[in-house]
Protein backbone atom coordinates (compact mmCIF):
# COMPACT_ATOMS: atom_id res chain seq x y z
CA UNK A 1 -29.65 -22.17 -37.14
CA UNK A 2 -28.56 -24.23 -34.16
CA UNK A 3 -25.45 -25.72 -34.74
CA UNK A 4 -25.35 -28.97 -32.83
CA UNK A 5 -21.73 -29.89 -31.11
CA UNK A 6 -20.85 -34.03 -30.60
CA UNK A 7 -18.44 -35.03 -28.22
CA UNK A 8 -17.09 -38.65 -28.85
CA UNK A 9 -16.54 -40.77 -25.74
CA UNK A 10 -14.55 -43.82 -25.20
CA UNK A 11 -14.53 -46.38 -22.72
CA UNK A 12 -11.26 -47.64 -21.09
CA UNK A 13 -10.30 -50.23 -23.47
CA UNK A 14 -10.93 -48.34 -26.30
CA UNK A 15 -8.17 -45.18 -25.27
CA UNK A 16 -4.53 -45.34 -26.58
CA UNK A 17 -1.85 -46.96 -23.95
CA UNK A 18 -0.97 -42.67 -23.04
CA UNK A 19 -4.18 -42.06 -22.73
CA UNK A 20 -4.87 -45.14 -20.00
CA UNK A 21 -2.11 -43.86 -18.45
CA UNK A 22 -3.82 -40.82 -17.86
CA UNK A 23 -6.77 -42.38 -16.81
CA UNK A 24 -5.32 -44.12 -14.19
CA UNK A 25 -3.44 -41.21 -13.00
CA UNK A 26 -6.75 -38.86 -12.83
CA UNK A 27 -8.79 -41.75 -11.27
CA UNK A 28 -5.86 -42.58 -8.54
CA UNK A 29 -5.75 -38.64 -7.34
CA UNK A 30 -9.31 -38.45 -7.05
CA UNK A 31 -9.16 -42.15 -4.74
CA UNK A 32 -6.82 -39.96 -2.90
CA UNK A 33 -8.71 -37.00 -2.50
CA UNK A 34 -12.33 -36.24 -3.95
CA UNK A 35 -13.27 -40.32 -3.57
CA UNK A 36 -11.74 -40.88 -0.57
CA UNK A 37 -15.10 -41.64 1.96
CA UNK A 38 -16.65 -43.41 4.36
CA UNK A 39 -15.83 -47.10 2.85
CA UNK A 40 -12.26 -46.11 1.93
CA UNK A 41 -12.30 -44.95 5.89
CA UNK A 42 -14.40 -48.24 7.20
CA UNK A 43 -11.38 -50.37 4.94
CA UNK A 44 -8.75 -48.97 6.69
CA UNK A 45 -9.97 -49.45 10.04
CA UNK A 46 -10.84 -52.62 9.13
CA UNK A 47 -7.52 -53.69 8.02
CA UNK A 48 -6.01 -51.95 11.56
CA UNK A 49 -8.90 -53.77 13.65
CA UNK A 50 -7.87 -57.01 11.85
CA UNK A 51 -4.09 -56.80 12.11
CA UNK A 52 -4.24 -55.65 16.20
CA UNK A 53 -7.13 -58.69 16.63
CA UNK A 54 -4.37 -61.08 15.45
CA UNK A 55 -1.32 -59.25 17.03
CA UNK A 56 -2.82 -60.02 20.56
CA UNK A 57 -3.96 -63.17 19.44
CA UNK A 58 -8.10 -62.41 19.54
CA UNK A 59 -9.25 -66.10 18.69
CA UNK A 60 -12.16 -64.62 16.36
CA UNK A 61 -9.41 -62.52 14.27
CA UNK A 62 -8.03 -65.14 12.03
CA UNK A 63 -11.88 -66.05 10.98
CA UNK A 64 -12.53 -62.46 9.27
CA UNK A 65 -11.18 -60.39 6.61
CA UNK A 66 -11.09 -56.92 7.42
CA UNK A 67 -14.73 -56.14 5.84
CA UNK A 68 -16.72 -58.23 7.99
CA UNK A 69 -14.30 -58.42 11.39
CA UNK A 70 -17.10 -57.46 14.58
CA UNK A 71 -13.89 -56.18 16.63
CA UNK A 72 -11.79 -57.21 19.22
CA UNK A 73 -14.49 -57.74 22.27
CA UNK A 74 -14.14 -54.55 24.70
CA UNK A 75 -11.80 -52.86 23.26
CA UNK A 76 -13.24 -49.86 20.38
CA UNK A 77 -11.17 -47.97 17.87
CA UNK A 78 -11.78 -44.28 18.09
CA UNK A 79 -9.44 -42.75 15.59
CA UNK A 80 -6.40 -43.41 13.96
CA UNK A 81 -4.00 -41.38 12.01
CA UNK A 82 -1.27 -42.69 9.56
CA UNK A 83 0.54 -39.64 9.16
CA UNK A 84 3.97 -39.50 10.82
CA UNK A 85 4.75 -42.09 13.34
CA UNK A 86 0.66 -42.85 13.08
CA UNK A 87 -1.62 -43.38 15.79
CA UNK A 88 -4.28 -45.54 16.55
CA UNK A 89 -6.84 -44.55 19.20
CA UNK A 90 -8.25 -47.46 21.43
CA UNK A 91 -10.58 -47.53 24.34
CA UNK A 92 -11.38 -50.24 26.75
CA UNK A 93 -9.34 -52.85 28.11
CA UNK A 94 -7.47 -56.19 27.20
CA UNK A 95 -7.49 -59.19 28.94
CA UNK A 96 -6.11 -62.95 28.40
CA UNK A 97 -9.41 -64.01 26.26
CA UNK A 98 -9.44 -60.90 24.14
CA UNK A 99 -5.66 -60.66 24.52
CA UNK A 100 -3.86 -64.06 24.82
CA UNK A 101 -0.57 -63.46 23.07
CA UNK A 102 0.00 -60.73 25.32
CA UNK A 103 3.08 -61.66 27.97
CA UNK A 104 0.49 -62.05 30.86
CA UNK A 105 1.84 -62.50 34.31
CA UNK A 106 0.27 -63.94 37.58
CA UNK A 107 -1.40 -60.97 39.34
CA UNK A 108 -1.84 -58.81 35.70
CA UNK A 109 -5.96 -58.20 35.55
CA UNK A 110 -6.39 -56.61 32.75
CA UNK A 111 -4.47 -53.80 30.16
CA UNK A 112 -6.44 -50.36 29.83
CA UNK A 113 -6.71 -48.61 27.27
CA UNK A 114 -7.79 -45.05 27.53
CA UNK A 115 -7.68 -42.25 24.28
CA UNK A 116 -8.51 -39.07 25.94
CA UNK A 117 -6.01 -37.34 24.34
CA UNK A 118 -6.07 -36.70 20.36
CA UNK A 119 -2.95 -38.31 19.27
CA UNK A 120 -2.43 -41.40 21.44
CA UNK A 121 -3.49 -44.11 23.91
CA UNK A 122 -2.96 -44.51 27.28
CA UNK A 123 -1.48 -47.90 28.63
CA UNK A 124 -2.11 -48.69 32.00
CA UNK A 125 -1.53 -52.25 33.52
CA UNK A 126 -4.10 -53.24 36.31
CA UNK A 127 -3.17 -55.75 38.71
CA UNK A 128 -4.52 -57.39 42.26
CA UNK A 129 -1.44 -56.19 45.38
CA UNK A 130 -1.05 -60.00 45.26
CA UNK A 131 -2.86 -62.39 43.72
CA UNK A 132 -3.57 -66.43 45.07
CA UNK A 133 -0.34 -67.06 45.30
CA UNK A 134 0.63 -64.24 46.89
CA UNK A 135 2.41 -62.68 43.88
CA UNK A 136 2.63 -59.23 42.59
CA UNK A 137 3.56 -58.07 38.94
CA UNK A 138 7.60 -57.04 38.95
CA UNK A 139 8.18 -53.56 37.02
CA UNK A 140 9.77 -55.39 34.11
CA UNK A 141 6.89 -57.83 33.35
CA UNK A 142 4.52 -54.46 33.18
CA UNK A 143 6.74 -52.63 30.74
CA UNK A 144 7.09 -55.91 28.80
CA UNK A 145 3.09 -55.97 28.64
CA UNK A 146 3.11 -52.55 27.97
CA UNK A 147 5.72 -52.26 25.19
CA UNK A 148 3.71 -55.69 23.64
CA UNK A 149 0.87 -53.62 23.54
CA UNK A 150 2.44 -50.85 21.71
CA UNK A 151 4.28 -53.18 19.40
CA UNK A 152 1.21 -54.89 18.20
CA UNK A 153 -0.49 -51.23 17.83
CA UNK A 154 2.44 -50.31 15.54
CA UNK A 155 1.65 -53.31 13.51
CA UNK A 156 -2.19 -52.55 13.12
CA UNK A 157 -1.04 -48.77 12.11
CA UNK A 158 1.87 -50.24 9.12
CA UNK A 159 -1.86 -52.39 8.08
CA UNK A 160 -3.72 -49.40 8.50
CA UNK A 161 -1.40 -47.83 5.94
CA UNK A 162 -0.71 -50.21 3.19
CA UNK A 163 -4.73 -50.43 2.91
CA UNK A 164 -4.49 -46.77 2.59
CA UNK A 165 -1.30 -47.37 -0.18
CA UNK A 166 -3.45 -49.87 -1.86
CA UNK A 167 -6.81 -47.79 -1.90
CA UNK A 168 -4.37 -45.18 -3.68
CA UNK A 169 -2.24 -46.87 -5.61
CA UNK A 170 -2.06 -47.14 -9.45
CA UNK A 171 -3.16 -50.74 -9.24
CA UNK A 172 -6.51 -50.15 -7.84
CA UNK A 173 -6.87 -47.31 -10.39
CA UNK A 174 -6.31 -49.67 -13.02
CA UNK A 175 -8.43 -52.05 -11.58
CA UNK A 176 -11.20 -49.64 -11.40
CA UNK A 177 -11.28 -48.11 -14.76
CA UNK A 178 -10.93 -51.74 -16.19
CA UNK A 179 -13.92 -52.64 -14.46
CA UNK A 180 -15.58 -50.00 -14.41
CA UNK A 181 -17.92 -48.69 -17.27
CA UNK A 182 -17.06 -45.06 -17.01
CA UNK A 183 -16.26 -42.66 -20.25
CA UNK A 184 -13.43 -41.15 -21.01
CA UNK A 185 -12.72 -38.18 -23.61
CA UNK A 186 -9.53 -38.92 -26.03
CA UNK A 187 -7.33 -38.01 -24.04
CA UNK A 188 -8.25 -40.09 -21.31
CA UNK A 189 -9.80 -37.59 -19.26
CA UNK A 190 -12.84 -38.41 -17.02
CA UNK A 191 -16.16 -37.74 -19.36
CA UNK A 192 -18.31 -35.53 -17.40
């Protein structure tokens, strides 16, 4: 005689208000670890790309959201990391059409950016010995370019991490098991 066992499943709306809880708690680890991928990763960047395109005052920024932004033109995000004091990772250059808001100078060229090592970028100021008007870049209008630079970076990082907070946050686990039409046991564990 086989003796056949039945599991009952529930959707969200139909577990008790502990067992949502639950739920949501299981589904926001696993947005935080075993569901984190390449979207979660493409968001954040996004959100960083987004926030740095309207620090400096990129003229296309403001017409995006951070899902369909093409980038701020020559410049290319290669990493980022929002641990500790967080990093982003950015090579290329600015100038004042990709750039604008940036404190630009007569005889300032261009701002590269250069990520050879891991954990940070580069800043280098490039400017003519004199330019037209036979003027040079003082020391303090370079470190005011430079620290603008790293100020709007710092921005795009705090972005980079409340997309992160949101992608892991009990909210967006709500949202997604009220949306969603996964199973739950009783409890309000995930069905497998």
């Amino acid at each position: 005689m086989v003796r056949e066992i039945t599991t009952t499943v529930y959707t969200f709306d139909e577990l008790s208000e502990d067992a949502q809880e639950k739920a949501v708690e299981e589904v926001r680890g696993k947005f935080a670890g075993a569901w984190w991928d390449s979207d979660d990763n493409d968001a954040v960047e996004g959100a960083i790309l987004v926030s740095l395109g309207d620090q400096l005052g990129e003229p296309k920024a403001a017409d995006y959201g951070s899902g369909d932004y093409p980038g701020i033109p020559h410049v290319t995000l290669t990493g980022w990391d929002l641990e500790r004091g967080g990093t982003v990772q950015l090579n290329g250059y600015l100038d004042r059409e990709n750039a604008p808001r940036l404190p630009w100078t007569d005889g300032m060229v261009q701002v590269n950016l250069d990520s050879k090592r891991r954990d940070d970028t580069s800043i280098t100021v490039e400017s003519n010995e004199l330019d037209d008007d036979g003027v040079t870049p003082t020391a303090e209008a370079v470190d005011a370019i430079v620290q603008a630079v790293r100020n709007a970076m710092s921005v795009a990082i705090a972005a980079g991490r409340t997309e992160y907070e949101y992608k892991t946050s009990e909210e967006y686990a709500r949202e997604w098991c009220e949306g969603n039409s996964h199973e739950y046991n009783e409890d309000g564990s995930l069905y497998n």
